[in-house]
C-alpha atoms as a PDB file:
ATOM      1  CA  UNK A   1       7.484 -22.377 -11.152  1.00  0.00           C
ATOM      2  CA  UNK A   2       7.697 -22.039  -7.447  1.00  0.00           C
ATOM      3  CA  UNK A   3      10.629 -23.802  -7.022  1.00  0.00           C
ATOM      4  CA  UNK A   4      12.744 -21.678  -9.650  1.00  0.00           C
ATOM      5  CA  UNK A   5      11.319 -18.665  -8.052  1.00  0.00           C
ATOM      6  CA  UNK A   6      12.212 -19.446  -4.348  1.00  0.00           C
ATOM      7  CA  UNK A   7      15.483 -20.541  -4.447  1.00  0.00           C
ATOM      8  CA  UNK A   8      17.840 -18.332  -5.672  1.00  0.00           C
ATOM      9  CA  UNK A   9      16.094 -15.818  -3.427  1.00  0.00           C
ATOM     10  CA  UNK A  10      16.660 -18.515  -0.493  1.00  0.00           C
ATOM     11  CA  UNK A  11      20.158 -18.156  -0.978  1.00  0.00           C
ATOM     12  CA  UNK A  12      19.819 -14.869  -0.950  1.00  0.00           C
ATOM     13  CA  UNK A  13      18.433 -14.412   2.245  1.00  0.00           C
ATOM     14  CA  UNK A  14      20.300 -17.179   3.428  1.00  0.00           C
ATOM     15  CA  UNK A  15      23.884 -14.960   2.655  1.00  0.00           C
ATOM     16  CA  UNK A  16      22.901 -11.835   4.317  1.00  0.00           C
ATOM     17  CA  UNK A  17      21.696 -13.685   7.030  1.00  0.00           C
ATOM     18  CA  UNK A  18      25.019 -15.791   7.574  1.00  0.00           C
ATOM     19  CA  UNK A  19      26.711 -12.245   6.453  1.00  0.00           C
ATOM     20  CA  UNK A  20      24.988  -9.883   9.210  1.00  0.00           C
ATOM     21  CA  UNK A  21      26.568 -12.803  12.144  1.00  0.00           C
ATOM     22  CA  UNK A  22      29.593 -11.582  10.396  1.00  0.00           C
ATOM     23  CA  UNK A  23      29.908  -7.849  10.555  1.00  0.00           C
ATOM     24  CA  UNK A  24      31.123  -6.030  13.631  1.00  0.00           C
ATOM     25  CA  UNK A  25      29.999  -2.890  12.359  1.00  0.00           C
ATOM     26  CA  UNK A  26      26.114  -1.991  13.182  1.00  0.00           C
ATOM     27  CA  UNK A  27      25.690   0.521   9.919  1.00  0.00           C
ATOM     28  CA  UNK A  28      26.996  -2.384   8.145  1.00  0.00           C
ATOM     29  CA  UNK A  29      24.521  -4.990   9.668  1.00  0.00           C
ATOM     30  CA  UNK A  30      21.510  -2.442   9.419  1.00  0.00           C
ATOM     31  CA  UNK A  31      22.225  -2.316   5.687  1.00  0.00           C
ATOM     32  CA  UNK A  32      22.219  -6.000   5.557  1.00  0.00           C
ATOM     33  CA  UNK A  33      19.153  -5.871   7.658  1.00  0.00           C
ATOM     34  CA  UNK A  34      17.329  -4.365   4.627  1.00  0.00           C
ATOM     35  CA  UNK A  35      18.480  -6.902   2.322  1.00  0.00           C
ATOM     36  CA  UNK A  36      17.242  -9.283   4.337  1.00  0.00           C
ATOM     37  CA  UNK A  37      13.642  -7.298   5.038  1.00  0.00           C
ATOM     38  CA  UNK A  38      13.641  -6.597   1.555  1.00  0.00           C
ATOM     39  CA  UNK A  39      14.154 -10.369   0.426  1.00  0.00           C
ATOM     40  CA  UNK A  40      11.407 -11.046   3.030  1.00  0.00           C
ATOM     41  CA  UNK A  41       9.030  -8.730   1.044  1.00  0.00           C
ATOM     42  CA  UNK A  42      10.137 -10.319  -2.134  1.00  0.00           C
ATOM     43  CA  UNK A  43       9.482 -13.839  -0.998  1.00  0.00           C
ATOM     44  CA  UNK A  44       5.832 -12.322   0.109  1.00  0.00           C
ATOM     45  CA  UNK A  45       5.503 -11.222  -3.360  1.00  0.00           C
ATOM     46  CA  UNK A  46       6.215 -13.991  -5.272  1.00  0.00           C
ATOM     47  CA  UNK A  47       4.085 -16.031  -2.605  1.00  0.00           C
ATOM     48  CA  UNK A  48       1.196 -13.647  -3.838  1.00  0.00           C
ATOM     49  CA  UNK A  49       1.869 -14.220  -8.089  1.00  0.00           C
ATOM     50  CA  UNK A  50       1.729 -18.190  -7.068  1.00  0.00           C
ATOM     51  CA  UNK A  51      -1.660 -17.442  -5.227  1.00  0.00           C
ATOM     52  CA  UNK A  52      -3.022 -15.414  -8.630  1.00  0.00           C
ATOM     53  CA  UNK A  53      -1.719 -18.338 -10.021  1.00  0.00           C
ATOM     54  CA  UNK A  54      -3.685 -21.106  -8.493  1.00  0.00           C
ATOM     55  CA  UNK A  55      -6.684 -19.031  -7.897  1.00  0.00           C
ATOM     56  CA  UNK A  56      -6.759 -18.801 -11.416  1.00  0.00           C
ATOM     57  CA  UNK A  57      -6.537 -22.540 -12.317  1.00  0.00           C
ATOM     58  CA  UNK A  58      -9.362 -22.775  -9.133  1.00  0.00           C
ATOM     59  CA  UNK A  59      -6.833 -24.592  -7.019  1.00  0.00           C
ATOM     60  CA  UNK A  60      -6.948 -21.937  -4.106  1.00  0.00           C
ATOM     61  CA  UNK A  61      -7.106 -23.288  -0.429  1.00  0.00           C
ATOM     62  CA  UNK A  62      -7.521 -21.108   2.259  1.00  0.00           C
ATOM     63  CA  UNK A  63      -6.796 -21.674   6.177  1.00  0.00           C
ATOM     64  CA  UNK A  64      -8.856 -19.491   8.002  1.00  0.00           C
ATOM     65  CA  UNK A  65      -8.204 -19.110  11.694  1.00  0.00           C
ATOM     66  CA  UNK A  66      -8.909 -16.993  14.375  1.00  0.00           C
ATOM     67  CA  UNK A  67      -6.725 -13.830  13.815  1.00  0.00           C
ATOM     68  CA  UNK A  68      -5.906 -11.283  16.496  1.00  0.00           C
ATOM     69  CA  UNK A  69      -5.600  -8.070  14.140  1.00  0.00           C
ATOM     70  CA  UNK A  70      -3.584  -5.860  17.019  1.00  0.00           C
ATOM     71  CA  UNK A  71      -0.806  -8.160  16.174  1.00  0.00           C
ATOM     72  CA  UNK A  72      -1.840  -8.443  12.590  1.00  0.00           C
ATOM     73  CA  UNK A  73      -1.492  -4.600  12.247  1.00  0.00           C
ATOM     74  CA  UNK A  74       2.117  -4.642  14.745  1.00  0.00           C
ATOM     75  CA  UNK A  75       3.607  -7.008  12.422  1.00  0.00           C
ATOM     76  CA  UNK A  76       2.829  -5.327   8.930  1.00  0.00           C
ATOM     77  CA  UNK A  77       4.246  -1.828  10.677  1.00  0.00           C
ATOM     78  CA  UNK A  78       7.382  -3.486  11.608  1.00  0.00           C
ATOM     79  CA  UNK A  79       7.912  -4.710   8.338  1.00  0.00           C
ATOM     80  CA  UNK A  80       7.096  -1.500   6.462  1.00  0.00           C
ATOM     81  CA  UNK A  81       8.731   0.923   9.356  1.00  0.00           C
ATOM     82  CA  UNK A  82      12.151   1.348   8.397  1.00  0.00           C
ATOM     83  CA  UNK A  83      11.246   2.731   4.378  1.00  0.00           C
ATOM     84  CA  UNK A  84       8.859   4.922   6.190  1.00  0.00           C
ATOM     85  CA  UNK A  85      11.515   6.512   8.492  1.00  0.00           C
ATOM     86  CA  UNK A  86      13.800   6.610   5.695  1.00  0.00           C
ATOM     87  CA  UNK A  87      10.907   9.029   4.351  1.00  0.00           C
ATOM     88  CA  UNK A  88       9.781  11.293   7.582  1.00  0.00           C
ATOM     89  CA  UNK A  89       6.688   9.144   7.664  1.00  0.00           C
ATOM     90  CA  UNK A  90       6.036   8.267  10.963  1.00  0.00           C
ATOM     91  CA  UNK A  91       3.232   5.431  11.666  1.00  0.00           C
ATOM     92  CA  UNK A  92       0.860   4.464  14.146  1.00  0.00           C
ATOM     93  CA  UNK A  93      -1.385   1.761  15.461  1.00  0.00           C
ATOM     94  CA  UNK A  94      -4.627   2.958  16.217  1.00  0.00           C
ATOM     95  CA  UNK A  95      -5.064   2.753  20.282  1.00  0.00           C
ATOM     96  CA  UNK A  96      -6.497   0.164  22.462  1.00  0.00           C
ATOM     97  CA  UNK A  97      -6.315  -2.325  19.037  1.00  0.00           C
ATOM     98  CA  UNK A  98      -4.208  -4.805  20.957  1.00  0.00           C
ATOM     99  CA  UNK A  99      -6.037  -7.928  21.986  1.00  0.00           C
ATOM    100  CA  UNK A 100      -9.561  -6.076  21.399  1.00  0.00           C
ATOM    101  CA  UNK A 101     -10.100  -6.682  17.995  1.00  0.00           C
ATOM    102  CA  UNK A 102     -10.525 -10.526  16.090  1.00  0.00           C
ATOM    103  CA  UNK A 103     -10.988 -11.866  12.742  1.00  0.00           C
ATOM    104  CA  UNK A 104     -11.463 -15.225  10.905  1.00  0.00           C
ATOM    105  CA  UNK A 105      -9.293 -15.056   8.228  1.00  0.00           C
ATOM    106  CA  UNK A 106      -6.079 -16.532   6.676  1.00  0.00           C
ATOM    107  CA  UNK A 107      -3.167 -14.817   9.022  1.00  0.00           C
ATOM    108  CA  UNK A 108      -0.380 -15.129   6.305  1.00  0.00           C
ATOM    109  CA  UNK A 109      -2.505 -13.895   3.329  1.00  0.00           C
ATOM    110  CA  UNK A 110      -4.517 -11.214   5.845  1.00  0.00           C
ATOM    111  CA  UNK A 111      -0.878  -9.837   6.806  1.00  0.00           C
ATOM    112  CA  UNK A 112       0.239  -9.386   2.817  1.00  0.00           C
END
């Protein structure tokens, strides 16, 4: 199921991303940039039914790791940033996170 799943959103984000090299026009490649952010979060999504998935057949693996959660929380804000400008929401990383606060977890599930 995985495989019918990912690709045609591959190609997808594969277009925009060959299609924002293209444009000379920066509204144009910001629009593009939200296709591609958008297909991002998509992929994430997907990535998440396919973990229900094998969670629910008991297959799950995890890989847990030291995780800095500064950059963790950084990350997920960039992602989310632009809809929540689009909105008047403005968001913020609580101070003095960076570097001060650790986890053992599994980054890329932690960060959906």
């Amino acid at each position: 199921m995985s495989h019918e799943l990912r690709t045609p959103l591959n190609a997808i984000l594969g277009f925009a991303q060959l299609l924002s090299m293209t444009l000379a026009d920066e509204a144009q490649r910001q629009r593009v940039r939200q296709i591609e952010s958008a297909g991002w979060h998509l992929l994430e999504l997907i990535n998440d039914v396919l973990d229900l998935a094998r969670i629910e057949a008991g297959a799950m693996s995890t890989s847990p790791e030291p995780v800095e959660l500064g950059e963790l929380v950084g990350s997920a804000m960039s992602m989310v940033q632009p809809l929540a400008a689009e909105r008047g929401v403005t968001l913020a990383a609580p101070e003095g996170i960076a570097g001060a606060v650790w986890a053992l977890a599994d980054r890329r599930r932690l960060r959906r």
